[in-house]
C-alpha atoms as a PDB file:
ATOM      1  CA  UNK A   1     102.261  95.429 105.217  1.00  0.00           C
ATOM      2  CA  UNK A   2      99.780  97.551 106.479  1.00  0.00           C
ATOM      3  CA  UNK A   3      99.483  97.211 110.549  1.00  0.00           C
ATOM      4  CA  UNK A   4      96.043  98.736 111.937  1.00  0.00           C
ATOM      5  CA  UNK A   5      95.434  99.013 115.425  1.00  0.00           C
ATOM      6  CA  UNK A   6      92.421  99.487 117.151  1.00  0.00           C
ATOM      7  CA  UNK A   7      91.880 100.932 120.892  1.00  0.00           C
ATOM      8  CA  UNK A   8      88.533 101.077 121.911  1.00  0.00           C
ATOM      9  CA  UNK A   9      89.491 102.303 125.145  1.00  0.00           C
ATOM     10  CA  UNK A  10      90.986 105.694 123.562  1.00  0.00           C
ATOM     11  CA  UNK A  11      88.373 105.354 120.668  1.00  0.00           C
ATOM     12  CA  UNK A  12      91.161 105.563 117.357  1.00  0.00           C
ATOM     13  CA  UNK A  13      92.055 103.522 115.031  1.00  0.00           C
ATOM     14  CA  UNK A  14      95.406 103.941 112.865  1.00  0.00           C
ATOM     15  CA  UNK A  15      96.381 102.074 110.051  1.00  0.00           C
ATOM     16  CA  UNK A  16     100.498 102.309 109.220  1.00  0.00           C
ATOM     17  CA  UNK A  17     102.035 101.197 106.408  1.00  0.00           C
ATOM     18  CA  UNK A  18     101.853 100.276 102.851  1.00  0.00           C
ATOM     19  CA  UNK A  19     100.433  96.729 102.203  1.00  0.00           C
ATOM     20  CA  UNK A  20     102.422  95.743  99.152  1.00  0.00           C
ATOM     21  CA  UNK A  21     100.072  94.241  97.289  1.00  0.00           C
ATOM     22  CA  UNK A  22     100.910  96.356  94.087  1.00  0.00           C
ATOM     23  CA  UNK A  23     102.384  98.906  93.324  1.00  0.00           C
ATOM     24  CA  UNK A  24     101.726 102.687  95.279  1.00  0.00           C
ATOM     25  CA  UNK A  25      98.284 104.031  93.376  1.00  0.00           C
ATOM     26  CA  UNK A  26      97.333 100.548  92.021  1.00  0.00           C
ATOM     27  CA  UNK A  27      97.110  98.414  94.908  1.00  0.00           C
ATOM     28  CA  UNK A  28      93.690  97.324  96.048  1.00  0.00           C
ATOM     29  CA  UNK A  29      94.464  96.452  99.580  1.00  0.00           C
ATOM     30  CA  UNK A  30      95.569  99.812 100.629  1.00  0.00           C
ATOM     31  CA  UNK A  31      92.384 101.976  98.383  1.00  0.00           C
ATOM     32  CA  UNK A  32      89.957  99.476 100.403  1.00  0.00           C
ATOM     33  CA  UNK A  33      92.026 100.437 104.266  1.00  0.00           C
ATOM     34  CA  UNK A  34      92.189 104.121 102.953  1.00  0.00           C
ATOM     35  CA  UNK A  35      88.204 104.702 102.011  1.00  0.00           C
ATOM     36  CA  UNK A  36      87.272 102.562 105.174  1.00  0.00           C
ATOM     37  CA  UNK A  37      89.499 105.280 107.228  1.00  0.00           C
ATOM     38  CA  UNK A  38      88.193 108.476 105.488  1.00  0.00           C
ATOM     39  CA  UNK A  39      84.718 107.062 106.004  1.00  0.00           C
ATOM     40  CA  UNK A  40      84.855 107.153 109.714  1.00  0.00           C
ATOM     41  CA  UNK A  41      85.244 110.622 110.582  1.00  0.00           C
ATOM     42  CA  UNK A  42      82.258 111.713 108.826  1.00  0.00           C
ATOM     43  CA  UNK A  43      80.094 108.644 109.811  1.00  0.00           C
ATOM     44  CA  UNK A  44      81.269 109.949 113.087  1.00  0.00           C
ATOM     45  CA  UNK A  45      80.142 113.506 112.322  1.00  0.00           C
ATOM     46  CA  UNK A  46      76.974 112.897 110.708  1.00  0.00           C
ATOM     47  CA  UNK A  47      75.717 111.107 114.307  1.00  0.00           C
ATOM     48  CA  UNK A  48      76.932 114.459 116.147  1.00  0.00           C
ATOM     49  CA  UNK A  49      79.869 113.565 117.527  1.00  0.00           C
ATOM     50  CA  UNK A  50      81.949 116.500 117.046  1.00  0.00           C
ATOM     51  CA  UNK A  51      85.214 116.263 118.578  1.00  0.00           C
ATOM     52  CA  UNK A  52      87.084 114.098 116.414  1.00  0.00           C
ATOM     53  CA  UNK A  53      90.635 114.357 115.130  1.00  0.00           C
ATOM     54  CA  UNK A  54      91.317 112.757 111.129  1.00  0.00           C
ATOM     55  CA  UNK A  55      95.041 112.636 110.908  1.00  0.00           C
ATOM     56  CA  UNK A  56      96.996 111.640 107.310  1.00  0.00           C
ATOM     57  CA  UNK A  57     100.782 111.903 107.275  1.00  0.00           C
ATOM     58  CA  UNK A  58     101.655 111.875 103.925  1.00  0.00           C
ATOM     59  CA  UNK A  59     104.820 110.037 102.521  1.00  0.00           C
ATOM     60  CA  UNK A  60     104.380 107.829 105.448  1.00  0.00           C
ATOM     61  CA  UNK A  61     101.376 106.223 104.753  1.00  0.00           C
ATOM     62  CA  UNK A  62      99.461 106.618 108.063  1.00  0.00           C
ATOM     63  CA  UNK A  63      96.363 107.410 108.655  1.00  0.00           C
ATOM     64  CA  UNK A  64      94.441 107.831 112.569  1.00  0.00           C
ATOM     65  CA  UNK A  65      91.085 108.467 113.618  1.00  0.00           C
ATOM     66  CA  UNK A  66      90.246 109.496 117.083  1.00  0.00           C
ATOM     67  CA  UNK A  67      86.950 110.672 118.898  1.00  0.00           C
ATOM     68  CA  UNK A  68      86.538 112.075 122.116  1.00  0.00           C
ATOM     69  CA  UNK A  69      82.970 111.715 122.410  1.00  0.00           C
ATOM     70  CA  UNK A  70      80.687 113.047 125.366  1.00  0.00           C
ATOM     71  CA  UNK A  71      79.059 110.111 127.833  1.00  0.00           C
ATOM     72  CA  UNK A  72      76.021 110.128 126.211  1.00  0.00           C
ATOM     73  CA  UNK A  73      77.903 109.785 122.607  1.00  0.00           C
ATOM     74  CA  UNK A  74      80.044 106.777 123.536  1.00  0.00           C
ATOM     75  CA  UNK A  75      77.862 103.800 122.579  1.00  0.00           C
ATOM     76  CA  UNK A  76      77.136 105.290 118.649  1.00  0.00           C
ATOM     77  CA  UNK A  77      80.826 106.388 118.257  1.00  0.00           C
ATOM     78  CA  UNK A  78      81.634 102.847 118.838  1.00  0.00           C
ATOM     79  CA  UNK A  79      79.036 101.320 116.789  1.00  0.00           C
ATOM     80  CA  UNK A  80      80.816 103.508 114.248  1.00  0.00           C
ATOM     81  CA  UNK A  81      84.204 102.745 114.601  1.00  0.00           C
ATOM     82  CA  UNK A  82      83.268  98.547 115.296  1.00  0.00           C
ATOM     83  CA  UNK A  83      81.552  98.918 111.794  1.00  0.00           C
ATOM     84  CA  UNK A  84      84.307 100.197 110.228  1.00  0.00           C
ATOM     85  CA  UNK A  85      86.555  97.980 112.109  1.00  0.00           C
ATOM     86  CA  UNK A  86      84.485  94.787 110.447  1.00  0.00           C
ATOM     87  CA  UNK A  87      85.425  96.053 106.874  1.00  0.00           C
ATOM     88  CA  UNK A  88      89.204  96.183 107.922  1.00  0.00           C
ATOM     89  CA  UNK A  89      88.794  92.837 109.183  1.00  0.00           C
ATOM     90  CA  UNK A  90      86.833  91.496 106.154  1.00  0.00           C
ATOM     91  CA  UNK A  91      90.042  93.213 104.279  1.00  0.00           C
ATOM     92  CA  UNK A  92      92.666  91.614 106.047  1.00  0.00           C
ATOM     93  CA  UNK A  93      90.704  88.059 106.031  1.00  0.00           C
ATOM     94  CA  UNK A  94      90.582  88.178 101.971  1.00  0.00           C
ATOM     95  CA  UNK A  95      94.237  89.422 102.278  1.00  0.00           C
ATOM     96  CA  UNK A  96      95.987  88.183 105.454  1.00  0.00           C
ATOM     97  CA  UNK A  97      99.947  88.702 103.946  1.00  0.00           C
ATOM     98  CA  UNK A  98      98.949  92.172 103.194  1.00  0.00           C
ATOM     99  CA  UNK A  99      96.765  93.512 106.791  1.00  0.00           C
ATOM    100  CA  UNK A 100      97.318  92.581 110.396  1.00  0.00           C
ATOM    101  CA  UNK A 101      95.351  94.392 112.865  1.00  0.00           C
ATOM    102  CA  UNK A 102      95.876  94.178 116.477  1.00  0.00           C
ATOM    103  CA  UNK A 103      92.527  95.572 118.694  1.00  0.00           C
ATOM    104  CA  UNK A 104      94.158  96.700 122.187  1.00  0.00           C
ATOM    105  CA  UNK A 105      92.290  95.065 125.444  1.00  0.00           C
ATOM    106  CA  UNK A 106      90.344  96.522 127.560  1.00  0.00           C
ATOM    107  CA  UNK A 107      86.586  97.397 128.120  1.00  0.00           C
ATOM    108  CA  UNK A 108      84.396  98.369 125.190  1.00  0.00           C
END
């Protein structure tokens, strides 16, 4: 299962895990998490916001995105990461055994 958890507080999301769905390089479920991941940090770049981190560990299937926007950047780097965060949702709607995503409270 792949377990992505959002923290709009600390502005990253991470997504953990293979989701099983197939097989490694032919499952669906995990090429849909992993474009909607490498899609944020440039989103997040082409709006300005420079000071982001784009972390893969490879073998253990992990991806993380984090900004650290300025003030006046907050609001669009969470427009970005909330519309990213509604295609991991649509994802784990259309394949709920395969996705759980857990957003952390606090203010947004």
């Amino acid at each position: 299962m792949t377990k992505i958890t959002y923290d709009p507080q600390q502005m990253m999301i991470k997504a953990e895990g293979h989701a099983g769905y197939a097989e490694y390089g032919k499952d669906i479920v995990c090429a849909g998490v992993s474009a909607l991941m490498q899609t944020l940090r440039p989103a997040l770049l082409e709006r300005g916001i420079r000071n982001t981190m784009y972390m893969i560990t490879t073998g253990e299937s992990r991806m993380e995105v984090k900004a650290e926007p300025e003030c006046e950047e907050r609001y669009p780097c969470l427009v970005v990461f909330e519309t990213v965060l509604a295609g991991l949702k649509e994802i784990a709607r259309a394949y709920p055994d395969y996705v759980l995503i857990k957003v952390e409270k606090g203010e947004r």
